[in-house]
C-alpha atoms as a PDB file:
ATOM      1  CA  UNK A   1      -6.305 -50.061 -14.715  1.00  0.00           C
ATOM      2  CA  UNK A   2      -5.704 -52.549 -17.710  1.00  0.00           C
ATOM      3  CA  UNK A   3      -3.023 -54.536 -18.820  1.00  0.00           C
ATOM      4  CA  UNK A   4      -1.709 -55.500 -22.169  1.00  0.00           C
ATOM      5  CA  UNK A   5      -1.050 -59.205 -21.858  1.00  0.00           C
ATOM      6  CA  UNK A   6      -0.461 -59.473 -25.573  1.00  0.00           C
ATOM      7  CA  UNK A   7      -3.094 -62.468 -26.218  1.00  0.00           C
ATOM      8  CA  UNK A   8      -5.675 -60.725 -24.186  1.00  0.00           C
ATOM      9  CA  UNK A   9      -6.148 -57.340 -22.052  1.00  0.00           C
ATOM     10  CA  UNK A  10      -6.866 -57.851 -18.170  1.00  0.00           C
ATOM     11  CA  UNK A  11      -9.103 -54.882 -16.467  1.00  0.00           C
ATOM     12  CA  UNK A  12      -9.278 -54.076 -12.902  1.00  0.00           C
ATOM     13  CA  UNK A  13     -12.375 -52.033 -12.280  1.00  0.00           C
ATOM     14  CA  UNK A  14     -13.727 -50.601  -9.073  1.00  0.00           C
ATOM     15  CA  UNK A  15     -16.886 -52.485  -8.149  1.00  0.00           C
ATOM     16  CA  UNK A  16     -20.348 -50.628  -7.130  1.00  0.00           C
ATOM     17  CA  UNK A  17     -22.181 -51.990  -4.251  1.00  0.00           C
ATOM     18  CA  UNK A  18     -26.184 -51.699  -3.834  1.00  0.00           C
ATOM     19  CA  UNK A  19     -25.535 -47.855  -2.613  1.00  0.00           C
ATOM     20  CA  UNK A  20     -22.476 -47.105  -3.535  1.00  0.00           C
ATOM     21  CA  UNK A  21     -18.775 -47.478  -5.091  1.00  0.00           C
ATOM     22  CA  UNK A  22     -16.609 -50.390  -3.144  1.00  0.00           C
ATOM     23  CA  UNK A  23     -13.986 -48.279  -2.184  1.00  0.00           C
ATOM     24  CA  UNK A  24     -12.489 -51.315   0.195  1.00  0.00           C
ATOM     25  CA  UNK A  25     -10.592 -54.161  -1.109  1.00  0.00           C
ATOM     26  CA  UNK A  26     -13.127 -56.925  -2.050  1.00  0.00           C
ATOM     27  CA  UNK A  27     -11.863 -60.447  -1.242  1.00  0.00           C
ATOM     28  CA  UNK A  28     -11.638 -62.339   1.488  1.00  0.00           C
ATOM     29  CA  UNK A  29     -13.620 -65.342   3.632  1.00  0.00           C
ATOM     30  CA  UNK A  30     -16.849 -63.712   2.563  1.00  0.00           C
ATOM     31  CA  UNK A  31     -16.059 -62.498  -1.611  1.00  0.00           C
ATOM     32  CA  UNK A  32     -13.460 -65.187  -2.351  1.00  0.00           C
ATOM     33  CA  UNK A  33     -11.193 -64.671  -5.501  1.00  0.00           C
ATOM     34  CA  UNK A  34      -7.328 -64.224  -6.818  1.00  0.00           C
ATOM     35  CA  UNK A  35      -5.808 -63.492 -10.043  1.00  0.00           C
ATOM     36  CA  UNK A  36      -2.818 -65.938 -10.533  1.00  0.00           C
ATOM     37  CA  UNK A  37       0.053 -65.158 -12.518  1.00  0.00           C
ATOM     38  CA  UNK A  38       2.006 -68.003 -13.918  1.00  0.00           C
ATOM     39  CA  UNK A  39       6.044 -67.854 -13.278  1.00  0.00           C
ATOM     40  CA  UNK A  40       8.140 -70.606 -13.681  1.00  0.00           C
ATOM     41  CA  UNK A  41      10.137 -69.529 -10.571  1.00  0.00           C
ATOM     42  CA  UNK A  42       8.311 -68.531  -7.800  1.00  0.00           C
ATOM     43  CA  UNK A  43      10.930 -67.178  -5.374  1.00  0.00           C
ATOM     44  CA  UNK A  44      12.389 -65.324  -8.748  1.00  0.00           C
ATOM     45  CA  UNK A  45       9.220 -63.568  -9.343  1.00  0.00           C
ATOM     46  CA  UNK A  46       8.612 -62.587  -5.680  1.00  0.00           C
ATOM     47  CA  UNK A  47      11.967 -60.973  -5.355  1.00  0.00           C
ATOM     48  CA  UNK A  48      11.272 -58.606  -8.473  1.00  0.00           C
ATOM     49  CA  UNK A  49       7.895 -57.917  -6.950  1.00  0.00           C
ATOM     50  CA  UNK A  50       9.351 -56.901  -3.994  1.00  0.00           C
ATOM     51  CA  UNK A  51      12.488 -55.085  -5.587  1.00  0.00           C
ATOM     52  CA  UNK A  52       9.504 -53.104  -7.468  1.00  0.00           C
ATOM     53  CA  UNK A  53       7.729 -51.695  -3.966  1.00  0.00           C
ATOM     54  CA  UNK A  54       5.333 -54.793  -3.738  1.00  0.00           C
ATOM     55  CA  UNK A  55       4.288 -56.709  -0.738  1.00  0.00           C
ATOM     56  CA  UNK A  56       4.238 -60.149  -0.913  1.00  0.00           C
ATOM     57  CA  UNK A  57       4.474 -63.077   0.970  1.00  0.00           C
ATOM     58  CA  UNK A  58       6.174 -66.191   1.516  1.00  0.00           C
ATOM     59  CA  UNK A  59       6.663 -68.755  -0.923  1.00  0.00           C
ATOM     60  CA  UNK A  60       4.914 -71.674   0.097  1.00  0.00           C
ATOM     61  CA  UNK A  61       5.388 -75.229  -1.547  1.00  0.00           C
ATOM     62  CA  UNK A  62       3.773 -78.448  -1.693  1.00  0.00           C
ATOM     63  CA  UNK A  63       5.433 -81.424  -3.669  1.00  0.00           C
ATOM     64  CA  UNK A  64       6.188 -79.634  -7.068  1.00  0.00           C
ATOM     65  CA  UNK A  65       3.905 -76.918  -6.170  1.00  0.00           C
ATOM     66  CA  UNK A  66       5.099 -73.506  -5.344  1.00  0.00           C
ATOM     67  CA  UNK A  67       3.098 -70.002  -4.892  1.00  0.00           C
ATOM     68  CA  UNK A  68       2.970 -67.064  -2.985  1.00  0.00           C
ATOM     69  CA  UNK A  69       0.088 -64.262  -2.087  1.00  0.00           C
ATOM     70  CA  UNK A  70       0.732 -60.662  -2.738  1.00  0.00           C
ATOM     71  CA  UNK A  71      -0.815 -57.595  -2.261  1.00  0.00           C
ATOM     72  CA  UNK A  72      -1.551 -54.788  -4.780  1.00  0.00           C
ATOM     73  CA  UNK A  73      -1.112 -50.962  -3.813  1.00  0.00           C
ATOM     74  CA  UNK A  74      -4.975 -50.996  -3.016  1.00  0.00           C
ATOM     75  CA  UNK A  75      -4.643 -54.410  -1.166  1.00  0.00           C
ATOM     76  CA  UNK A  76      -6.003 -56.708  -3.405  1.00  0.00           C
ATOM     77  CA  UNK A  77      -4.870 -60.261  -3.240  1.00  0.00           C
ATOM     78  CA  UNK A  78      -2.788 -62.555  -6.062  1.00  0.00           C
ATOM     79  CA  UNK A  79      -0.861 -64.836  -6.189  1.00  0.00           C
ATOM     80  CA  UNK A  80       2.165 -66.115  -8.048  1.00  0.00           C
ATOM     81  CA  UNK A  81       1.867 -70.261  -8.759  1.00  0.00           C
ATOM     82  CA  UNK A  82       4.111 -72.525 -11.124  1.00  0.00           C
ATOM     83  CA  UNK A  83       1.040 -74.393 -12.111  1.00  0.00           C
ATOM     84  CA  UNK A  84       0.807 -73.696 -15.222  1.00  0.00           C
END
């Protein structure tokens, strides 16, 4: 899958292993990473995720800081931060 971001386009690929296609979502304690997407307000952004079919989770702040982990259809983890 790829997205048009207009500066730049962002590619999702499935991942081969040393035997075979990753067909599991990578991520986790193990394979750490997340894409971040940028949203000036959080809770705003979550709510049109979820309106859209998405699962996400709760927004969670420290200080100024707000984000919140989702889950794409396959289950991969991101999150949605105001940090720019």
């Amino acid at each position: 899958m790829e997205l048009d971001t207009g500066g730049c386009r962002l590619a999702f690929h499935k991942r081969n292993g040393a035997k075979r296609a990753i067909v599991t979502p990578t991520g986790g304690r193990r394979n750490p990473h997340k894409i971040v997407f940028y949203a000036k307000d959080v809770a705003k952004a979550r709510k049109a995720v979820i309106a859209r079919g998405g699962r996400m989770g709760e927004v969670k702040t420290w200080g100024k800081l707000r984000l919140c982990d989702g889950q794409d259809p396959e289950g991969h983890v991101f999150q949605i931060s105001n940090r720019p």
